[in-house]
C-alpha atoms as a PDB file:
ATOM      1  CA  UNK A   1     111.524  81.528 102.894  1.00  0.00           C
ATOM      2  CA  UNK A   2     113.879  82.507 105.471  1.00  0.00           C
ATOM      3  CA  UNK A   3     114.749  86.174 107.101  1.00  0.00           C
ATOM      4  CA  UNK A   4     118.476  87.025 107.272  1.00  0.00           C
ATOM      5  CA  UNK A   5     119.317  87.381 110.536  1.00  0.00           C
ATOM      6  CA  UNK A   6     118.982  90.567 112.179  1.00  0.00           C
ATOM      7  CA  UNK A   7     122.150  92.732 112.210  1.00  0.00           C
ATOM      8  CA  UNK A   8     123.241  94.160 115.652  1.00  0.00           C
ATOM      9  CA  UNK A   9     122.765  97.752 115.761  1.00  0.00           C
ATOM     10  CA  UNK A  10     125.329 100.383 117.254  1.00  0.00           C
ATOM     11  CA  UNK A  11     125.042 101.210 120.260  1.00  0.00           C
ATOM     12  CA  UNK A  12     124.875 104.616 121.714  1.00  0.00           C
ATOM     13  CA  UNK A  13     126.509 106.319 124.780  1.00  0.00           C
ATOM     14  CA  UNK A  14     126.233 108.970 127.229  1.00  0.00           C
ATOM     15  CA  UNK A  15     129.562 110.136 128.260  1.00  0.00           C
ATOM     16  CA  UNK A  16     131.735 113.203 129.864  1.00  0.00           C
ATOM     17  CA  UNK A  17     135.930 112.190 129.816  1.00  0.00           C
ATOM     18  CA  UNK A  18     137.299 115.346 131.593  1.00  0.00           C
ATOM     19  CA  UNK A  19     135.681 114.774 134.573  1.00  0.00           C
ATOM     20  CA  UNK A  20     137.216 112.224 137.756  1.00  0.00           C
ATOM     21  CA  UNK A  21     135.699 109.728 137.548  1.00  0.00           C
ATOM     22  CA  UNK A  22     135.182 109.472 133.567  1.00  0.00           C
ATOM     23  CA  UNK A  23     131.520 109.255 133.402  1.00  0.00           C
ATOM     24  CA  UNK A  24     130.494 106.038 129.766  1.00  0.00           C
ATOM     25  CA  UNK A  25     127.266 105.025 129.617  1.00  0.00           C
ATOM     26  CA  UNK A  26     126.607 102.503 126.630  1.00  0.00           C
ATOM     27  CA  UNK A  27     122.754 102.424 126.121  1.00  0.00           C
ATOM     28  CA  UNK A  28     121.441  98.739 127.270  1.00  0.00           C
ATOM     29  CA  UNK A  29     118.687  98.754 125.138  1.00  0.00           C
ATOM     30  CA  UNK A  30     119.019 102.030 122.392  1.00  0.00           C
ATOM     31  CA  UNK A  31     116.182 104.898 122.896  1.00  0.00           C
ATOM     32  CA  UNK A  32     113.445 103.961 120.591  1.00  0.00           C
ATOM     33  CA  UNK A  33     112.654 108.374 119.782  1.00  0.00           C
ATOM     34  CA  UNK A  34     114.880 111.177 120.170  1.00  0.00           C
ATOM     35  CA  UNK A  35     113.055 114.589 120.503  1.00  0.00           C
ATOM     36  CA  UNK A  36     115.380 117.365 118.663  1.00  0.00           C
ATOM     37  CA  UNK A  37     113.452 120.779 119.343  1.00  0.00           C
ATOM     38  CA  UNK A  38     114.393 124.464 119.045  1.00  0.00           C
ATOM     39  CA  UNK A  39     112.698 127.408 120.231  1.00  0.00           C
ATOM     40  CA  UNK A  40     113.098 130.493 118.181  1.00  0.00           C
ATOM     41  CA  UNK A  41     112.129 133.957 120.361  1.00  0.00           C
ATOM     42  CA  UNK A  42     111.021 136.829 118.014  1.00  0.00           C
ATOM     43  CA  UNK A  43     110.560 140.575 119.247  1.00  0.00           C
ATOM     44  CA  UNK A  44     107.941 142.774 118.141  1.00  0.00           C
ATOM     45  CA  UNK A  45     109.506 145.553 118.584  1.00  0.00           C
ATOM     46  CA  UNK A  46     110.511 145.832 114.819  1.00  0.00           C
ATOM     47  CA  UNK A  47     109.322 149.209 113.081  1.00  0.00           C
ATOM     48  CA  UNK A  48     108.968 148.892 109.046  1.00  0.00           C
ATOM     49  CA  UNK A  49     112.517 150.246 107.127  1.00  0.00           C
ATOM     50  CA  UNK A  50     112.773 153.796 106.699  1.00  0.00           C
ATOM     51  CA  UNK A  51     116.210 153.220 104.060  1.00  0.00           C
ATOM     52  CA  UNK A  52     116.135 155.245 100.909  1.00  0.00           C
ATOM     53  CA  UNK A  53     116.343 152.644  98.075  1.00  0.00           C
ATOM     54  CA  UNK A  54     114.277 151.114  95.273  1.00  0.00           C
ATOM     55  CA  UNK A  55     114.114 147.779  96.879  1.00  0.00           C
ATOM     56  CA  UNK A  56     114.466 148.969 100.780  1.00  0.00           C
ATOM     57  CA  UNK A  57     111.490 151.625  99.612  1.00  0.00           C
ATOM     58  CA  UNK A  58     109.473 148.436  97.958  1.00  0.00           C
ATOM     59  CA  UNK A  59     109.999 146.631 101.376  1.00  0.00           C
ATOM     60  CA  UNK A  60     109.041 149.226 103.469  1.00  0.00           C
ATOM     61  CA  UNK A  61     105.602 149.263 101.217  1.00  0.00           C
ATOM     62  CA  UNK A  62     105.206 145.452 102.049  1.00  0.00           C
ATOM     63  CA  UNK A  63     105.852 145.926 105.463  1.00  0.00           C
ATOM     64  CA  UNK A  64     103.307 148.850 105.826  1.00  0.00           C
ATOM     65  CA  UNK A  65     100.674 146.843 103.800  1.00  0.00           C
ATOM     66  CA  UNK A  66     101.203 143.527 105.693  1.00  0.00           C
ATOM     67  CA  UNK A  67     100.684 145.641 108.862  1.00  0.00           C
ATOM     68  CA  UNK A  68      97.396 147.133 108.266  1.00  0.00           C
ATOM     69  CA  UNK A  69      96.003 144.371 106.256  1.00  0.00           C
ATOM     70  CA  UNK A  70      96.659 141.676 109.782  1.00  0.00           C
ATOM     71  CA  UNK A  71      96.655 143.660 112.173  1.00  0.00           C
ATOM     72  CA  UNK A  72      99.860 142.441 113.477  1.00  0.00           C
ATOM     73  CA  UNK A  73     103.425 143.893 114.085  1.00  0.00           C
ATOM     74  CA  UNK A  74     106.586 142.525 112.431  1.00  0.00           C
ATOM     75  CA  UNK A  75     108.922 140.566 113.818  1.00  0.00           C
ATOM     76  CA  UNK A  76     113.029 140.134 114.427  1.00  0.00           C
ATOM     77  CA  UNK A  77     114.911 138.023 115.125  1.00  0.00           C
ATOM     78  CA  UNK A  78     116.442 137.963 118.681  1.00  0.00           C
ATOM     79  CA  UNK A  79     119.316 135.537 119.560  1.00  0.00           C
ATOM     80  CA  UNK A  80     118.453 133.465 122.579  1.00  0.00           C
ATOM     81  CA  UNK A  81     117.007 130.816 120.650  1.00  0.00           C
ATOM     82  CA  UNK A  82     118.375 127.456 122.785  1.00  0.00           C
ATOM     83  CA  UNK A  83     118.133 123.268 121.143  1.00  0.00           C
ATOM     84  CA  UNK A  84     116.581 120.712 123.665  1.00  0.00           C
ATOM     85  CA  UNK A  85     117.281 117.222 122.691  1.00  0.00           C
ATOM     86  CA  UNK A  86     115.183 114.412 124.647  1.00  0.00           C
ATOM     87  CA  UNK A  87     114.951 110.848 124.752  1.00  0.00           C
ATOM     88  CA  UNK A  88     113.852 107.914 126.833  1.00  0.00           C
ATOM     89  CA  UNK A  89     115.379 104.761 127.552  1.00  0.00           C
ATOM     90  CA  UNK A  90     115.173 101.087 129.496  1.00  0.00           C
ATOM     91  CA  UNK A  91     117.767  99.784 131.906  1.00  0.00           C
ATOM     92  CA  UNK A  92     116.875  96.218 132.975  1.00  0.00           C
ATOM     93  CA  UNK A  93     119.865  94.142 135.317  1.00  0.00           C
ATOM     94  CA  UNK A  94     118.170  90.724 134.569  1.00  0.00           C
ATOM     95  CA  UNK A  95     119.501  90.777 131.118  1.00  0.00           C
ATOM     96  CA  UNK A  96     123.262  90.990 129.741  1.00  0.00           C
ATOM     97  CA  UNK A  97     123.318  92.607 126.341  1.00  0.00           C
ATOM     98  CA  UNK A  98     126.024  91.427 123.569  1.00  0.00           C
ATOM     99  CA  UNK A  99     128.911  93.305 124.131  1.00  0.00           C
ATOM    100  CA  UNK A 100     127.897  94.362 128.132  1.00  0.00           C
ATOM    101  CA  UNK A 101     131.061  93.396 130.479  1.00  0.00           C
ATOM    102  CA  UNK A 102     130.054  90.650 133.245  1.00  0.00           C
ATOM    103  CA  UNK A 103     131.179  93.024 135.930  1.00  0.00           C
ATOM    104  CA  UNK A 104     128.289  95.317 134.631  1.00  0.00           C
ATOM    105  CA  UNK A 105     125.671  92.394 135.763  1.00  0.00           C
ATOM    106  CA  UNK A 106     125.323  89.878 138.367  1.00  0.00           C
ATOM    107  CA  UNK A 107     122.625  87.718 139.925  1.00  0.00           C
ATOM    108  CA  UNK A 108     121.008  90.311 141.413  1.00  0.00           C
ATOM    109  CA  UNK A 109     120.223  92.230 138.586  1.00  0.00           C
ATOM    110  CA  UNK A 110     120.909  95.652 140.267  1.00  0.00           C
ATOM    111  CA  UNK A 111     121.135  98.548 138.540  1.00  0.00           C
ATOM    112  CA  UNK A 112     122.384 100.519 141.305  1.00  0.00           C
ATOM    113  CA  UNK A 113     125.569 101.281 139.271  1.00  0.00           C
ATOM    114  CA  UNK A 114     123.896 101.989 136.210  1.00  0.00           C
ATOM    115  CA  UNK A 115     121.754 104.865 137.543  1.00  0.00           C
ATOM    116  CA  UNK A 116     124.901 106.128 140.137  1.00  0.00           C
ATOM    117  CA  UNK A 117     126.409 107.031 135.912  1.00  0.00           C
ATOM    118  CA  UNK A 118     123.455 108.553 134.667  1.00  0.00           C
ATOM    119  CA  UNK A 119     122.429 110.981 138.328  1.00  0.00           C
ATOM    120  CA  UNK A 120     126.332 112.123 137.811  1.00  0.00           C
ATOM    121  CA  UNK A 121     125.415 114.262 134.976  1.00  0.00           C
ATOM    122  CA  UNK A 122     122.810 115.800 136.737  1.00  0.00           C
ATOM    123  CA  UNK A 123     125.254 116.250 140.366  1.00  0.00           C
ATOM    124  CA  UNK A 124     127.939 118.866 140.148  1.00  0.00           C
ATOM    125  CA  UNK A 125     130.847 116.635 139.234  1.00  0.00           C
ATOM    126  CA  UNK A 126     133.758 115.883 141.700  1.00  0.00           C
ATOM    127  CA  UNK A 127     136.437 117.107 140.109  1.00  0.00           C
ATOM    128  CA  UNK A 128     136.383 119.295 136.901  1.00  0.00           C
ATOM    129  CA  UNK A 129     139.854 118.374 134.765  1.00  0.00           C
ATOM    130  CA  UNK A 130     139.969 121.786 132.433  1.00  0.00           C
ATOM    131  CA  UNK A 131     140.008 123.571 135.410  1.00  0.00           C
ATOM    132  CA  UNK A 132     142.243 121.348 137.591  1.00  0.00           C
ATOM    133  CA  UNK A 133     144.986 121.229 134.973  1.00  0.00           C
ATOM    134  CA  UNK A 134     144.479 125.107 134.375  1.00  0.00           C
ATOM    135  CA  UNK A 135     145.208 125.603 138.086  1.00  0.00           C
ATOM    136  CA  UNK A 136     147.871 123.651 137.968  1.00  0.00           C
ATOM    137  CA  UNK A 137     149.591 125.419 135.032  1.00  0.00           C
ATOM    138  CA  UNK A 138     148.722 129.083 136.662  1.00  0.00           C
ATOM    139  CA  UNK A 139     149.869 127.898 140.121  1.00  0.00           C
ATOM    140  CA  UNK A 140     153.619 127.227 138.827  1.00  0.00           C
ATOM    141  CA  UNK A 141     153.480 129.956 136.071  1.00  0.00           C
ATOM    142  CA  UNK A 142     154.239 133.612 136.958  1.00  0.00           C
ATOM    143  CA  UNK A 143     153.040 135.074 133.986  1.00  0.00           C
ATOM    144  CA  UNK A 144     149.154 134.062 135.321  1.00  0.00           C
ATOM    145  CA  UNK A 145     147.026 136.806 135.459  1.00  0.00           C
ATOM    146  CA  UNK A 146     144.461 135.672 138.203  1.00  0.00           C
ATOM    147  CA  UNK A 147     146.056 133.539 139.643  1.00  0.00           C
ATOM    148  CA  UNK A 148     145.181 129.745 140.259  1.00  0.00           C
ATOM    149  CA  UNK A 149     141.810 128.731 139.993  1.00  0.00           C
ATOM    150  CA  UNK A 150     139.725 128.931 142.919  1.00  0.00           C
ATOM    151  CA  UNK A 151     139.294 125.591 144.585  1.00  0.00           C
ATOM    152  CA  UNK A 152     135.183 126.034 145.261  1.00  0.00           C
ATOM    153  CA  UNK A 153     135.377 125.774 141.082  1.00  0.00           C
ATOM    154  CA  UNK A 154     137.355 122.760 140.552  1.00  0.00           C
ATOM    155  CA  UNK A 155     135.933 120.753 143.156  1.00  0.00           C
ATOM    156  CA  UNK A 156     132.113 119.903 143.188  1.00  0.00           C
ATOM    157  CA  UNK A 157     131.235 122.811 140.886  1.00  0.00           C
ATOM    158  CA  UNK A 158     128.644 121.850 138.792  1.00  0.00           C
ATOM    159  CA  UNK A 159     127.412 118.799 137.094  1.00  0.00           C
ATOM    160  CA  UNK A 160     129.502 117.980 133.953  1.00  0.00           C
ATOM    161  CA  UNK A 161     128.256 118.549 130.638  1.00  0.00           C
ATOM    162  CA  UNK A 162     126.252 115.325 128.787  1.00  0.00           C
ATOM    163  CA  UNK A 163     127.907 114.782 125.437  1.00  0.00           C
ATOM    164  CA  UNK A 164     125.318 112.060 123.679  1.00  0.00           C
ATOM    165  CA  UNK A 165     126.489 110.113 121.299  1.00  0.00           C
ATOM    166  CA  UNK A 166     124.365 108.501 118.425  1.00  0.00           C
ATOM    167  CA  UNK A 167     125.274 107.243 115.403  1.00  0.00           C
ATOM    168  CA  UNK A 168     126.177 109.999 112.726  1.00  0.00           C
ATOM    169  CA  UNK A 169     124.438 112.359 115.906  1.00  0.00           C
ATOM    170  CA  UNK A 170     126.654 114.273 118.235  1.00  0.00           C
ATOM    171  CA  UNK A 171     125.295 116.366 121.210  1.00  0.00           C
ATOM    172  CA  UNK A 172     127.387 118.304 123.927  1.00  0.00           C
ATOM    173  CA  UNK A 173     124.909 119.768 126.109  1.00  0.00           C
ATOM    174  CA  UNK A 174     123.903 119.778 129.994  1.00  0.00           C
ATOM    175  CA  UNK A 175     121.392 118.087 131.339  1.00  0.00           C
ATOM    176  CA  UNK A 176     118.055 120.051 132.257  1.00  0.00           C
ATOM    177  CA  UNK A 177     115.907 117.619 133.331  1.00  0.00           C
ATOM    178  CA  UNK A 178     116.701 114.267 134.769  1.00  0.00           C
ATOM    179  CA  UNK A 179     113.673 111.892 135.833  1.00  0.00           C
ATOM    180  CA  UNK A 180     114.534 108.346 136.806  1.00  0.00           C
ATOM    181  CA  UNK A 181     111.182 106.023 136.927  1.00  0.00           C
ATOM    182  CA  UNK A 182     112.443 102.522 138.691  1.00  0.00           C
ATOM    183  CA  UNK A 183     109.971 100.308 138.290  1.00  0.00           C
ATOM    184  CA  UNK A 184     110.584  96.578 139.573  1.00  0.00           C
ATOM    185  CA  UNK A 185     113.178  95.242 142.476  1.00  0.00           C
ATOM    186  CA  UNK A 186     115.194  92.385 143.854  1.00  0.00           C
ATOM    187  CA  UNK A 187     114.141  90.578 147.014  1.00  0.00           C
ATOM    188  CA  UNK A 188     117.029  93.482 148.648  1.00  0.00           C
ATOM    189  CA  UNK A 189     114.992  96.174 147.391  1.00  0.00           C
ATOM    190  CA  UNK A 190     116.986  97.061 145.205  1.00  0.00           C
ATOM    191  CA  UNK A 191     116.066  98.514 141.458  1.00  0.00           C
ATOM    192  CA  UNK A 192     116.161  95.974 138.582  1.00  0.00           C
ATOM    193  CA  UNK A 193     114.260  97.736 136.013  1.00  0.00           C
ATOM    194  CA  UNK A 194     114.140 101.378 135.185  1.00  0.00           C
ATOM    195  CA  UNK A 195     112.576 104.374 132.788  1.00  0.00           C
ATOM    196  CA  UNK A 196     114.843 107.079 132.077  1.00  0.00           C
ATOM    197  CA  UNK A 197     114.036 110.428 130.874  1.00  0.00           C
ATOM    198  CA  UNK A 198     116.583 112.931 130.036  1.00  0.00           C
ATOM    199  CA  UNK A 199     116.316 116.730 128.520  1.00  0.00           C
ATOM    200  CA  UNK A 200     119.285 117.983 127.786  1.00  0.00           C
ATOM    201  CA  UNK A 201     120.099 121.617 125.924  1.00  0.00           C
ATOM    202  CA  UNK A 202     123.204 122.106 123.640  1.00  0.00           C
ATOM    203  CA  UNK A 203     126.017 124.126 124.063  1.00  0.00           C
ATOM    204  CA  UNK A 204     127.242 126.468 121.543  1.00  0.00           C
ATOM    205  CA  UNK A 205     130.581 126.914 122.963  1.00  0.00           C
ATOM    206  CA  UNK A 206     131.543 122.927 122.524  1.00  0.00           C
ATOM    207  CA  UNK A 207     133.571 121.849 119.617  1.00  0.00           C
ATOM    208  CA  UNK A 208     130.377 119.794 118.657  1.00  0.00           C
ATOM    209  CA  UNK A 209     128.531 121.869 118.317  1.00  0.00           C
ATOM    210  CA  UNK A 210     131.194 123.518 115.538  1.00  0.00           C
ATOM    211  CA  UNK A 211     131.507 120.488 113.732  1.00  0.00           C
ATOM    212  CA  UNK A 212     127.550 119.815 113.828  1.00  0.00           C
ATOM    213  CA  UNK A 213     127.306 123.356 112.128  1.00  0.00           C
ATOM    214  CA  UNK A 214     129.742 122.404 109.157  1.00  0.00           C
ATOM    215  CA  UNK A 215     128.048 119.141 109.002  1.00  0.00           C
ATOM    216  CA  UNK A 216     124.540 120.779 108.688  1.00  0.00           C
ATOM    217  CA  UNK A 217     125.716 123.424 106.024  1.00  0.00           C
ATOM    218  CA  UNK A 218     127.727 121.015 103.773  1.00  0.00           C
ATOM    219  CA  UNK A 219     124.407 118.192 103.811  1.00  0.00           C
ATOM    220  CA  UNK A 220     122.231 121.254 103.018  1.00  0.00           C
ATOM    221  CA  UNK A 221     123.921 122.316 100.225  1.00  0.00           C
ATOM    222  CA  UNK A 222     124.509 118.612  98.690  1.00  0.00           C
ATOM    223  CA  UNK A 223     120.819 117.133  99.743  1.00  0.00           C
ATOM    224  CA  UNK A 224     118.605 120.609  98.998  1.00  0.00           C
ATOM    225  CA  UNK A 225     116.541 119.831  96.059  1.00  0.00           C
ATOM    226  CA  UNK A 226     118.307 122.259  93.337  1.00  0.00           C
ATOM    227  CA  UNK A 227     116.102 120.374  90.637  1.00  0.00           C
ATOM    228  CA  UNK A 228     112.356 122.034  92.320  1.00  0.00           C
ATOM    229  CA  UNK A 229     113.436 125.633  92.026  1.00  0.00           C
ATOM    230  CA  UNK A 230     111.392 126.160  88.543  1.00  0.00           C
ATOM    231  CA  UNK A 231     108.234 124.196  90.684  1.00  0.00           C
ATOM    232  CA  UNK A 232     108.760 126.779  93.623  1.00  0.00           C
ATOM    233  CA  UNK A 233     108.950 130.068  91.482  1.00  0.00           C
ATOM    234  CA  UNK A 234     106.403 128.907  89.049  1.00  0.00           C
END
């Protein structure tokens, strides 16, 4: 019997466009995990409802009962909660992946370019294009109410937001961690194999992250499994 042959996968980026230079990493090798946590913070500062009310009165009862029964204090929610994405990936120069540009590889197998892309997102970036063009407008327009943008935060600001890119996954975030593990060399000394490690958390002001929402909703209402309710109540 034979196997089909193996169908290439996707591959996935790391990339920033509105910075100088534009910062596209295509994956050599894909990450084999991503790690997609978020950390909820609760207060327990919460005191049980004192609302007139059938229902508010039959929650305050629970909420009384549940306290002296555990021991514990209720909780609420506070809004700081923040999503960490993480993954780990290969770079190797000795190999030219289908699809890779020559230029990318030569018969050194460096990787010295590879790894000047990825420290970029964690270096503040050399020129910030939102704010350049924003300074631009303000400088000529006499309507601007602060004037043009200062130069100390268009020029070497901070690093440029990490937008990942993987399959149906989207992530605009900054990079909080950054570990680069190079592991074999040429006969220069130079790094032809690498480990990379990169935390990154998302940010909610990122049209991303807006679409990601909608997304998340509309498969949660399609995919939620309407036909279990009787199973859960009963």
């Amino acid at each position: 019997m034979s196997l089909p042959a193996l169908e290439q996968p996707k591959r996935g980026y790391l990339a920033q466009l509105l910075t100088i230079p534009p910062l596209i990493y295509p994956f050599q090798y894909n990450p084999a995990q991503i790690s997609d946590s978020r950390r909820l913070n609760w207060s327990t500062d919460r005191t049980p409802n004192k609302e007139k009310g059938y229902f508010r009165g039959l929650t305050r009862q629970l909420e009384l009962k549940g306290q002296r029964f555990s021991g514990s204090t209720l909780k609420s929610f506070k809004a700081d909660a923040e999503r960490t994405v993480s993954f780990r990936f290969v770079i190797d120069g000795r190999e030219l992946r289908p699809g890779e540009p020559a230029r990318r590889r030569d018969g050194s197998g460096s990787i010295l370019g590879d790894l000047a892309v990825i420290r970029s997102f964690a270096y503040p970036q050399m020129v910030d294009v939102l704010k350049l063009a924003s300074g631009v407008v303000d400088a000529f327009s006499a309507a601007a109410p602060t004037g043009p943008e200062p130069q100390d935060e268009i020029f070497f600001h901070e690093p440029p937001p990490l937008l990942l890119v993987f399959g149906s996954t989207t992530v605009d975030g900054v990079v909080s961690e950054l570990r680069i593990n190079e592991t074999q060399f040429n006969a220069d000394l130079d790094p032809v194999r690498a480990e990379v490690e990169i935390s990154m958390t998302e940010r909610v002001d990122s049209l991303s992250f807006m679409i990601d929402t909608a997304r998340r909703i509309g498969l949660a209402f399609y995919d939620t499994a309407y036909e279990d309710i009787g199973n859960v109540l009963f």
